[in-house]
N, C-alpha and C. Protein backbone atom coordinates (compact mmCIF):
# COMPACT_ATOMS: atom_id res chain seq x y z
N UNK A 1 29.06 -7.45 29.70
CA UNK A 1 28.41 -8.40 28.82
C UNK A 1 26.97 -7.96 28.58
N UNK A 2 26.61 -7.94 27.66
CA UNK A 2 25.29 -7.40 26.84
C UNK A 2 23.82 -8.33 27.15
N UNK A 3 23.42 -7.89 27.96
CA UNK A 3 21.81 -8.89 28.43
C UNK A 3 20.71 -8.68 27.00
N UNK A 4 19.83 -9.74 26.72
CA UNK A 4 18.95 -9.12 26.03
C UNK A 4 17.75 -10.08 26.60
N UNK A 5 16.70 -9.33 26.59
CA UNK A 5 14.93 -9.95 27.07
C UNK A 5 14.96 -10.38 26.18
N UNK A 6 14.47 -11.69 26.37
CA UNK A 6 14.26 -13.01 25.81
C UNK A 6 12.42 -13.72 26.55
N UNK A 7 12.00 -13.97 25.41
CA UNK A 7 10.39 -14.77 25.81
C UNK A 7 10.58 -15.89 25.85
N UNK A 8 11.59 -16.47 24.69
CA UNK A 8 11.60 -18.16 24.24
C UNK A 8 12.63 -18.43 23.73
N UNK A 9 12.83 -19.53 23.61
CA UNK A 9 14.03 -19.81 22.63
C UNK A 9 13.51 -21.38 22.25
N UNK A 10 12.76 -21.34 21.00
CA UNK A 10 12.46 -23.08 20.49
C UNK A 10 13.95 -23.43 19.78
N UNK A 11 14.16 -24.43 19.63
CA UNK A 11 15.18 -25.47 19.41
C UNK A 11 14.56 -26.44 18.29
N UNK A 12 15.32 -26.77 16.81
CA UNK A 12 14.85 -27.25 15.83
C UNK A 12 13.44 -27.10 15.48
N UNK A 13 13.73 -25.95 15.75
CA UNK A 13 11.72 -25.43 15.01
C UNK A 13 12.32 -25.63 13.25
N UNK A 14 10.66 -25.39 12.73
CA UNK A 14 10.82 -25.37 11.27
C UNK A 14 9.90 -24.37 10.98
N UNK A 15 9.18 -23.22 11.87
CA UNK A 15 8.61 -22.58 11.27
C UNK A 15 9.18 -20.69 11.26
N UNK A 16 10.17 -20.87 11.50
CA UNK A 16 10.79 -20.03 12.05
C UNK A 16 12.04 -19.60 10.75
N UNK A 17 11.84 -19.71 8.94
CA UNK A 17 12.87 -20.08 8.27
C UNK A 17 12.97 -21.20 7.69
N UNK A 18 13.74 -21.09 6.56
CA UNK A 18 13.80 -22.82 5.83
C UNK A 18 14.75 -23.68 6.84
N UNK A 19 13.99 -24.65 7.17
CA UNK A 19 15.34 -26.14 7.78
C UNK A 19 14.78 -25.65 9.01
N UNK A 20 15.95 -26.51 10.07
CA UNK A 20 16.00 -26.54 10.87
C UNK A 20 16.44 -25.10 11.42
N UNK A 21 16.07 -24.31 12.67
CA UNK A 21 15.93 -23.33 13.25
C UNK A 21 16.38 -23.26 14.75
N UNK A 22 17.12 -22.62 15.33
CA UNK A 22 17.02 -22.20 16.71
C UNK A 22 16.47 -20.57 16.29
N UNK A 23 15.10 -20.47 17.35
CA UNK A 23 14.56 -19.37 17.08
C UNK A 23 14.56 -18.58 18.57
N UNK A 24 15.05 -17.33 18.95
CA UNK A 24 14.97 -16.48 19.78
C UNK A 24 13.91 -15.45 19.75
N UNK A 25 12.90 -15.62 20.89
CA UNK A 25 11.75 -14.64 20.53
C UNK A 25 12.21 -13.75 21.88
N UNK A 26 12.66 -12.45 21.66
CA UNK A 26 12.62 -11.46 22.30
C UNK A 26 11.67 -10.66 22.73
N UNK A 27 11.42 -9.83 23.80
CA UNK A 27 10.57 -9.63 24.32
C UNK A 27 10.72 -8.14 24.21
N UNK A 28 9.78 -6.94 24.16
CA UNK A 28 9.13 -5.67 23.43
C UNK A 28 9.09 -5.47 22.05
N UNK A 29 7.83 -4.96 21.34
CA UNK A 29 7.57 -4.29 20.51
C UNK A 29 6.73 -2.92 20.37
N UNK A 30 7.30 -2.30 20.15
CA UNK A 30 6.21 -0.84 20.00
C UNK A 30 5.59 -0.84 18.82
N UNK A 31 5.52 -1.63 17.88
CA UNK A 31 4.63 -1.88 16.46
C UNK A 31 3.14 -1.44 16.87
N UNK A 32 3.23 -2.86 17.69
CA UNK A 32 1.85 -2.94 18.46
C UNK A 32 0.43 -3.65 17.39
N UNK A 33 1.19 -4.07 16.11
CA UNK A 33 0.19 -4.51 14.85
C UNK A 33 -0.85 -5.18 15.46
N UNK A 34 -2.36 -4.57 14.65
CA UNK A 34 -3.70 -4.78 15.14
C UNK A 34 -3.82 -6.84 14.39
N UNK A 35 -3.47 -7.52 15.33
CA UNK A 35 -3.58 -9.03 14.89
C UNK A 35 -2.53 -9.79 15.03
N UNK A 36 -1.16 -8.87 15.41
CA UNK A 36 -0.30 -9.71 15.71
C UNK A 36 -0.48 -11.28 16.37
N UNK A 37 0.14 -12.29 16.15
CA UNK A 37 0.14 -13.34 16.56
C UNK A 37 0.74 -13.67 17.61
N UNK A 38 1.52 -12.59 18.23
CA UNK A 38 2.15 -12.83 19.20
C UNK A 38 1.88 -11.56 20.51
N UNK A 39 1.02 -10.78 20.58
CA UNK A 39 1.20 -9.88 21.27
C UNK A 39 1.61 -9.58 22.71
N UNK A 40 1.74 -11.07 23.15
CA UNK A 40 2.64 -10.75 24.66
C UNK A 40 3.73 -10.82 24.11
N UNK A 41 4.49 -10.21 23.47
CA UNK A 41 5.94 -10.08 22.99
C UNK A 41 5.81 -8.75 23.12
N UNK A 42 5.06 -8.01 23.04
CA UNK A 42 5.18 -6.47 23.40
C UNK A 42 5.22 -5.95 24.86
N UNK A 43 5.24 -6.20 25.64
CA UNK A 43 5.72 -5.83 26.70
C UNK A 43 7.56 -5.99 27.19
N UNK A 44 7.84 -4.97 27.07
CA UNK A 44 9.14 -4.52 27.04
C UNK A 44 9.98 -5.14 28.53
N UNK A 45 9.04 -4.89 29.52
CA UNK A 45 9.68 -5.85 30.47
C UNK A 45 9.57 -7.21 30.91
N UNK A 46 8.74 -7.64 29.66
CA UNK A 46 8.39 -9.36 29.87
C UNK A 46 9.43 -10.52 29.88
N UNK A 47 9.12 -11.84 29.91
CA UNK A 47 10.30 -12.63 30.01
C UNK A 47 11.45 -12.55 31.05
N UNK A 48 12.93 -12.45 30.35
CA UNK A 48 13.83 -12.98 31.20
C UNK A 48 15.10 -12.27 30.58
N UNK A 49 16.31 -11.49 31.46
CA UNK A 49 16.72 -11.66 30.63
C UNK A 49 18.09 -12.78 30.40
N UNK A 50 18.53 -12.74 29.62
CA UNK A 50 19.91 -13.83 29.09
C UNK A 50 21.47 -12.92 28.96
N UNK A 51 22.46 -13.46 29.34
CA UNK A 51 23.39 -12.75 28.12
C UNK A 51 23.66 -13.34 27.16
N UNK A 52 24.39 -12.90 26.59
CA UNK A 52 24.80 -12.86 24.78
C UNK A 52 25.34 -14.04 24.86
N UNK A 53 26.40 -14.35 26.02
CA UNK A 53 27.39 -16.11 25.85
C UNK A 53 26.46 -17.06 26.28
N UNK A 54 25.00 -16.57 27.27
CA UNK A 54 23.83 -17.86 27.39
C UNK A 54 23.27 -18.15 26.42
N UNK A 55 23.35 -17.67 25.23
CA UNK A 55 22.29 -17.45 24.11
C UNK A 55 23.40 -18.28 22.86
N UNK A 56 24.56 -17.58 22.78
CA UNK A 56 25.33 -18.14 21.96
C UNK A 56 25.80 -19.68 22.26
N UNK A 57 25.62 -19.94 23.52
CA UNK A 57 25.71 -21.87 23.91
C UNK A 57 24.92 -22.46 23.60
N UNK A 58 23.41 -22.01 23.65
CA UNK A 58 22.46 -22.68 23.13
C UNK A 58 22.43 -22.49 21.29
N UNK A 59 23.14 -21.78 21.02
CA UNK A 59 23.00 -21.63 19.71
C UNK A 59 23.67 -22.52 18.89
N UNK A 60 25.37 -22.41 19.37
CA UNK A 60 26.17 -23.74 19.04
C UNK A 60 26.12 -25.11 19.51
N UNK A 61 24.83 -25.62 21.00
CA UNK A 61 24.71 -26.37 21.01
C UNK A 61 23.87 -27.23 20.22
N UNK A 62 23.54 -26.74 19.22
CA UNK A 62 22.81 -27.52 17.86
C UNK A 62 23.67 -27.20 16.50
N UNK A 63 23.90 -28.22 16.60
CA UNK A 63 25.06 -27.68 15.20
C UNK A 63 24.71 -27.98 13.61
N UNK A 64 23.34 -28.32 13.94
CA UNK A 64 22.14 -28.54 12.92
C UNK A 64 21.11 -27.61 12.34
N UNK A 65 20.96 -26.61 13.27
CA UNK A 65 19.95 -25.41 13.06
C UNK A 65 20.65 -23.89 13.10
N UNK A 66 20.12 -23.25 12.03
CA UNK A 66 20.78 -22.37 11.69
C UNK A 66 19.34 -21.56 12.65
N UNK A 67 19.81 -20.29 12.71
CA UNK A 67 19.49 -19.56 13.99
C UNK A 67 18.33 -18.10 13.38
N UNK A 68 17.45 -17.95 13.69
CA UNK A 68 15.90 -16.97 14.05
C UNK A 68 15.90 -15.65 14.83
N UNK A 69 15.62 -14.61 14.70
CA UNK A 69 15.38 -13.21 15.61
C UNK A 69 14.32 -13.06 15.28
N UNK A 70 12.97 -13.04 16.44
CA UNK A 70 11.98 -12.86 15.77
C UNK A 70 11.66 -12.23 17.95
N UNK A 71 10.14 -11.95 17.79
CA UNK A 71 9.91 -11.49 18.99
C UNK A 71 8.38 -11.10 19.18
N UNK A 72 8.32 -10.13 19.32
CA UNK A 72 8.98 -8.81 19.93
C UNK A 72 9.32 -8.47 18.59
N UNK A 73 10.05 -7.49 18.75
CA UNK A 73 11.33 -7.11 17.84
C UNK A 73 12.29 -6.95 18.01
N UNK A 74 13.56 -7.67 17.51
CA UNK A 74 15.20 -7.76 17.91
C UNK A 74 15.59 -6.44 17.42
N UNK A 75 15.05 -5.13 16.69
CA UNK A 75 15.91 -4.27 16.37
C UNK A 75 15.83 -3.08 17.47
N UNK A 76 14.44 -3.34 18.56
CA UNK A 76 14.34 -2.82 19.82
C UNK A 76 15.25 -3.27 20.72
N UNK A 77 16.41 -4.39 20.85
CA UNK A 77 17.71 -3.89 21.49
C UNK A 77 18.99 -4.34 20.02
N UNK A 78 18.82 -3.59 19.70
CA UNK A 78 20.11 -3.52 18.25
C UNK A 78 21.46 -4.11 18.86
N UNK A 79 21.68 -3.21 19.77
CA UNK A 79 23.41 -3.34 20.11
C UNK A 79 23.24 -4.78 20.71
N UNK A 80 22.45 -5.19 21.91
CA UNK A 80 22.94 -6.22 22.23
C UNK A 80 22.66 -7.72 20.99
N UNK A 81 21.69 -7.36 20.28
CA UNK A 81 21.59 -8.86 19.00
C UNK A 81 22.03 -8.24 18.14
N UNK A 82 22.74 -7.30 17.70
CA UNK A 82 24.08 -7.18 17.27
C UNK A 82 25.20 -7.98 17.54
N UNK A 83 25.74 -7.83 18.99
CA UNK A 83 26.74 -8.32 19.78
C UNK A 83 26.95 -9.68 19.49
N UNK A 84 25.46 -10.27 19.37
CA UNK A 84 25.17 -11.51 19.64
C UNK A 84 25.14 -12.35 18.24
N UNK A 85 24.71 -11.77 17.03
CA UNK A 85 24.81 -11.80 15.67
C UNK A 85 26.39 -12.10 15.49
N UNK A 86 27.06 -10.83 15.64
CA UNK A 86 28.33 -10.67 15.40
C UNK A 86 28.79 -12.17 15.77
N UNK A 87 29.00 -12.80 16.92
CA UNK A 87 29.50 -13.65 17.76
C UNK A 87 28.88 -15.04 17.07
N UNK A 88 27.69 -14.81 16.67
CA UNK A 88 27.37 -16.68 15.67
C UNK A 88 28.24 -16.24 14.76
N UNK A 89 28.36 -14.96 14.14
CA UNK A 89 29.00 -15.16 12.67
C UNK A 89 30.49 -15.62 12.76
N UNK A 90 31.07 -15.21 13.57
CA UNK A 90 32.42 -15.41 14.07
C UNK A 90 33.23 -16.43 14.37
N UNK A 91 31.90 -17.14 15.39
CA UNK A 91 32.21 -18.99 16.00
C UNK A 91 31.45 -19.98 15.16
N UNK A 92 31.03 -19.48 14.33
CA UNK A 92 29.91 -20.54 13.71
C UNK A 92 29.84 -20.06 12.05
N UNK A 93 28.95 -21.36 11.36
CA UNK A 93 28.79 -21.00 10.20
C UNK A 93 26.87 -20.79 9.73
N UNK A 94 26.23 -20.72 10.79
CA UNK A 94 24.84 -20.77 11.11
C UNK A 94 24.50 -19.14 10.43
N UNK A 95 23.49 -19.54 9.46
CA UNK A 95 23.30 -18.10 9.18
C UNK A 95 21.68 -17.93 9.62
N UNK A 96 21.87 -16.57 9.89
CA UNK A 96 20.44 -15.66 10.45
C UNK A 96 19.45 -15.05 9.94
N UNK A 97 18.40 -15.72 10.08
CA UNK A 97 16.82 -14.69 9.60
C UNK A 97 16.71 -13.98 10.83
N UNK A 98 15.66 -12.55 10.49
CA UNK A 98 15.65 -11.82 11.81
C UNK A 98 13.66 -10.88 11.20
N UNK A 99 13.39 -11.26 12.06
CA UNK A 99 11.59 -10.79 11.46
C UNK A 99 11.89 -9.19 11.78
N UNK A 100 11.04 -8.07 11.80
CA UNK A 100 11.16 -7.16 12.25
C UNK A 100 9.74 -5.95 12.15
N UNK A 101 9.00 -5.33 12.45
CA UNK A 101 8.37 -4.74 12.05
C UNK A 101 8.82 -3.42 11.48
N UNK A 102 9.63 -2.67 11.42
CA UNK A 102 10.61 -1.34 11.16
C UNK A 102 10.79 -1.87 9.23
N UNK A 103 10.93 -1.38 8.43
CA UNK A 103 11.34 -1.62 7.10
C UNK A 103 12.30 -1.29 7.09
N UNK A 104 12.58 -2.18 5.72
CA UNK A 104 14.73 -1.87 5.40
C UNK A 104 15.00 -0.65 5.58
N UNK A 105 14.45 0.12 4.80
CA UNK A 105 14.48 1.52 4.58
C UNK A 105 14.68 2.07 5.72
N UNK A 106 13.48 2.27 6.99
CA UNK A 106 13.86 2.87 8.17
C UNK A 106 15.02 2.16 8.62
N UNK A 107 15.57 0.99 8.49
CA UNK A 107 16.51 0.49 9.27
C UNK A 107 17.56 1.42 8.73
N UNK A 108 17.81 1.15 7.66
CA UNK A 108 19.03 2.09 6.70
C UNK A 108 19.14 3.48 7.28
N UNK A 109 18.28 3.77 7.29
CA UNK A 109 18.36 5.58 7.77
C UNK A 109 18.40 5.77 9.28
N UNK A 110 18.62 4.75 9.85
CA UNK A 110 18.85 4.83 11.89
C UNK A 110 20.68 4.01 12.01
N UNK A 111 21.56 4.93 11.91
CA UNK A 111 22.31 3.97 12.16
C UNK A 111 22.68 3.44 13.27
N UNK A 112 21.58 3.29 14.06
CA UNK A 112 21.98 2.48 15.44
C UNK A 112 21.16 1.17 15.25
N UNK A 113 20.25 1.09 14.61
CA UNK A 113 19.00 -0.32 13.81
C UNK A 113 20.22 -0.87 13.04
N UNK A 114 20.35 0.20 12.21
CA UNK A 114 21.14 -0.67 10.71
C UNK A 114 22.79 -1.47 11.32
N UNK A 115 22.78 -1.04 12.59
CA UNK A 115 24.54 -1.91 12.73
C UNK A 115 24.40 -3.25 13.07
N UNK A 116 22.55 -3.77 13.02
CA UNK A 116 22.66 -5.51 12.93
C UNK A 116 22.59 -5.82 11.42
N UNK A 117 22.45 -4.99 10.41
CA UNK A 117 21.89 -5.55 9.32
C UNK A 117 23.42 -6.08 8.55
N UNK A 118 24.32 -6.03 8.99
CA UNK A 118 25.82 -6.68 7.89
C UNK A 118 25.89 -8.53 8.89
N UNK A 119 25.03 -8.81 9.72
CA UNK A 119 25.27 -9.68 10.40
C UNK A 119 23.80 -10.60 9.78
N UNK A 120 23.11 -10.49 9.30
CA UNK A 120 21.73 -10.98 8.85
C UNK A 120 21.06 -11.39 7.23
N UNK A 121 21.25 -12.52 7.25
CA UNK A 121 21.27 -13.08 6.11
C UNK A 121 20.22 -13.01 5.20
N UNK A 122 18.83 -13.19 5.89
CA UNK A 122 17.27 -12.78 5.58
C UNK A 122 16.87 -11.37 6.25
N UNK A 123 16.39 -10.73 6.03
CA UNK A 123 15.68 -9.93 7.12
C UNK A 123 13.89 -10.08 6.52
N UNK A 124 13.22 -10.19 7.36
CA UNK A 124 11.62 -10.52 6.90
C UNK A 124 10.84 -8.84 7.90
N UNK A 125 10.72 -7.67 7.04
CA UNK A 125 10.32 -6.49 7.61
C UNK A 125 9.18 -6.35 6.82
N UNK A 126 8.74 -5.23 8.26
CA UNK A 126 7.33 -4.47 7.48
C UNK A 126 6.61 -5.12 8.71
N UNK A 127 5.61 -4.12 9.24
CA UNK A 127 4.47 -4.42 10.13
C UNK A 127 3.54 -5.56 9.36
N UNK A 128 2.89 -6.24 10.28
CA UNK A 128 1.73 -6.96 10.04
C UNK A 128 0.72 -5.68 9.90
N UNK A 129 0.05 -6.40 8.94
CA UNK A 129 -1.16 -5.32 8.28
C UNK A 129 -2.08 -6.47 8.24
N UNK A 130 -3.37 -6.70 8.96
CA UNK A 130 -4.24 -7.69 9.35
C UNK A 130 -5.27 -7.60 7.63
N UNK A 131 -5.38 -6.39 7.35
CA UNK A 131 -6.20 -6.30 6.12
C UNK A 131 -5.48 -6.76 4.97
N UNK A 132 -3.96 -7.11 4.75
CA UNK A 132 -3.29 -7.80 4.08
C UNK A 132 -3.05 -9.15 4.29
N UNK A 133 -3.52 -9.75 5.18
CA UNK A 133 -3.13 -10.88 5.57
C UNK A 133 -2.70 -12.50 4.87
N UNK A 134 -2.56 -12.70 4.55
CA UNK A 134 -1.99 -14.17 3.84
C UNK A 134 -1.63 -15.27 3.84
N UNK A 135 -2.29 -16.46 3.95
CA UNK A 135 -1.60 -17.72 4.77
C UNK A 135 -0.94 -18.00 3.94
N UNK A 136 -0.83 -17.66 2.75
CA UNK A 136 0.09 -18.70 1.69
C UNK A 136 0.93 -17.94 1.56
N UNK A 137 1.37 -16.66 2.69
CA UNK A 137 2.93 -16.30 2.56
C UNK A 137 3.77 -17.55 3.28
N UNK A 138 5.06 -17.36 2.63
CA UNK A 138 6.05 -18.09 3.40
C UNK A 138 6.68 -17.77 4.43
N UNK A 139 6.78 -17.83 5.75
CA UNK A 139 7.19 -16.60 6.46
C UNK A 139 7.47 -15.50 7.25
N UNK A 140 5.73 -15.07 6.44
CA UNK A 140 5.34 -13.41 6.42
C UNK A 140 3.51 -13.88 6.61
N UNK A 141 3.32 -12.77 7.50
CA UNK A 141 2.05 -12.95 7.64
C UNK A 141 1.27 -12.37 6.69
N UNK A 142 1.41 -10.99 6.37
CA UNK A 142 0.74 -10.09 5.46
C UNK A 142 1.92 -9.53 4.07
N UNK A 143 0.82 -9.74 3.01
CA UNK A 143 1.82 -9.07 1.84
C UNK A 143 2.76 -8.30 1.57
N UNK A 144 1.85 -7.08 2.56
CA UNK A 144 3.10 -5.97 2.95
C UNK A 144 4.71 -6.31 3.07
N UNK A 145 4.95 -7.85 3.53
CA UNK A 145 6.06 -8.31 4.48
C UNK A 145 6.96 -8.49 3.10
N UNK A 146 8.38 -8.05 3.30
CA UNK A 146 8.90 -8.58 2.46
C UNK A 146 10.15 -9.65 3.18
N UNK A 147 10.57 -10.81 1.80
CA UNK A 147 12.14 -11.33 2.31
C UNK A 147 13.12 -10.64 1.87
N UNK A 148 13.83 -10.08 2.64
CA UNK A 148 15.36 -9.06 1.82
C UNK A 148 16.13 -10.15 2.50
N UNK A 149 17.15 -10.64 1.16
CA UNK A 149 17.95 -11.43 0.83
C UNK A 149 19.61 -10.80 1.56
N UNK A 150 20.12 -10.35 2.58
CA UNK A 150 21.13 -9.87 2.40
C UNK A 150 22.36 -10.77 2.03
N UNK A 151 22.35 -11.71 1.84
CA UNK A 151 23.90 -12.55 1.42
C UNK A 151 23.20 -13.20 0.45
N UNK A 152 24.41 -14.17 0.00
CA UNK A 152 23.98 -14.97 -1.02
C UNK A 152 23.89 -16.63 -0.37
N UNK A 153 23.40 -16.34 0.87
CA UNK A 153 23.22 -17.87 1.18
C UNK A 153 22.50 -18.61 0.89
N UNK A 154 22.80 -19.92 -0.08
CA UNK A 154 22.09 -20.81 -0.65
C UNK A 154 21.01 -21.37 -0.05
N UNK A 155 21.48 -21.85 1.53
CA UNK A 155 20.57 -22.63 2.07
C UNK A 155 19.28 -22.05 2.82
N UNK A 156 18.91 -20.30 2.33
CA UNK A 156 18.48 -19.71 2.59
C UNK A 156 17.31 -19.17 1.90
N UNK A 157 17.59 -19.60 0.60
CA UNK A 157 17.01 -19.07 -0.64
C UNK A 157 15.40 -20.04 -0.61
N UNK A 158 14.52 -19.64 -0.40
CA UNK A 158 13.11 -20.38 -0.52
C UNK A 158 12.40 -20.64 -1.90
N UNK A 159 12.36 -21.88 -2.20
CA UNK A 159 11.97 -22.64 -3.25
C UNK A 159 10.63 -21.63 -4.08
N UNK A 160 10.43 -21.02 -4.94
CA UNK A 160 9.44 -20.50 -5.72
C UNK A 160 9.39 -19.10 -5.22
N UNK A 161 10.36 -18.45 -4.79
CA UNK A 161 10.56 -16.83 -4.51
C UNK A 161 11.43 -16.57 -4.96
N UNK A 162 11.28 -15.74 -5.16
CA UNK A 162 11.81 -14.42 -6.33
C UNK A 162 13.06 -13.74 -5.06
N UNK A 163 14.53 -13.80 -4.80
CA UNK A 163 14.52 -13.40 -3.81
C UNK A 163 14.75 -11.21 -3.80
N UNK A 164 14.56 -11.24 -2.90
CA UNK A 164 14.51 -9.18 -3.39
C UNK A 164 15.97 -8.85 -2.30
N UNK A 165 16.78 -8.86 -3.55
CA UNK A 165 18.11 -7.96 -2.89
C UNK A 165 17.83 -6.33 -2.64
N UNK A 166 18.73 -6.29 -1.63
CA UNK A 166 18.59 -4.70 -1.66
C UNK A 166 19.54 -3.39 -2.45
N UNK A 167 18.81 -2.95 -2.61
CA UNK A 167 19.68 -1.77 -3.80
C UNK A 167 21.09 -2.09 -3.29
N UNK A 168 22.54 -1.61 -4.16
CA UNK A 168 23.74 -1.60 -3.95
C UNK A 168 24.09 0.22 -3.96
């Protein structure tokens, strides 16, 4: 069974995605972005860890909030929030935003990154860039950040954005 470091896990957050949210903040990032908002998320051996069926109970035990990867960065353990992706999509109808600092692009060209991206409904990539910064993103801290739309989930789609599919 697939462990993954875990910092937090809030329960009906709203800032974490449109609506209601179960948000998983995982623990390492090697980004290391100068302003991050979170920078004890970069330590790789911080937190705790969980497995995939502790994570997925708390996930279906709200059957109201659709579900967050944010951290840290979730594409620093792929396979196991993969595993764990796979498994909401499967038992549930909860679809997934996932933050990331890595861009689509690099994700696409690693195929060990890219085997969470068929499980992820939003992906919100791109380092924080402090000299871009933006409160009136939705989201996204800095401009740089984009929303890639991967499905067509309605309840996903944010009111006055343009959403940016990714090439076919």
């Amino acid at each position: 069974m697939a462990k993954i470091r875990i910092l937090d896990i809030i329960e009906e957050t709203m800032a974490d995605g449109p609506g209601l949210r179960t948000a998983i903040y995982c623990a390492g990032c090697a980004h290391r972005c100068p302003g991050c908002h979170n920078p004890q998320s970069w330590d790789f051996a911080g937190g705790h860890e969980m497995t995939v069926d502790e994570l997925l109970d708390i996930v279906k035990a709200d059957e109201f909030s659709n579900v967050s990867f944010s951290g840290g960065d979730p594409f620093y353990q792929a396979e196991a929030f993969t595993e764990l992706a796979r498994r909401i999509k499967e038992e549930t109808r909860k679809t997934i935003w996932c933050w990331t600092g890595f861009t689509y692009e690099e994700i696409l060209a690693d195929s060990r990154l890219s085997m969470l991206l068929p499980y992820i409904d939003v992906l919100v990539d791109g380092p924080f860039i402090n000299e871009l910064k933006d409160p009136e993103l939705m989201f996204r801290g800095s401009s740089n950040q984009r929303l890639i739309y991967l499905t067509e989930k309605e309840d996903d789609v944010i009111p006055g954005t343009v959403p940016l599919k990714p090439a076919k």
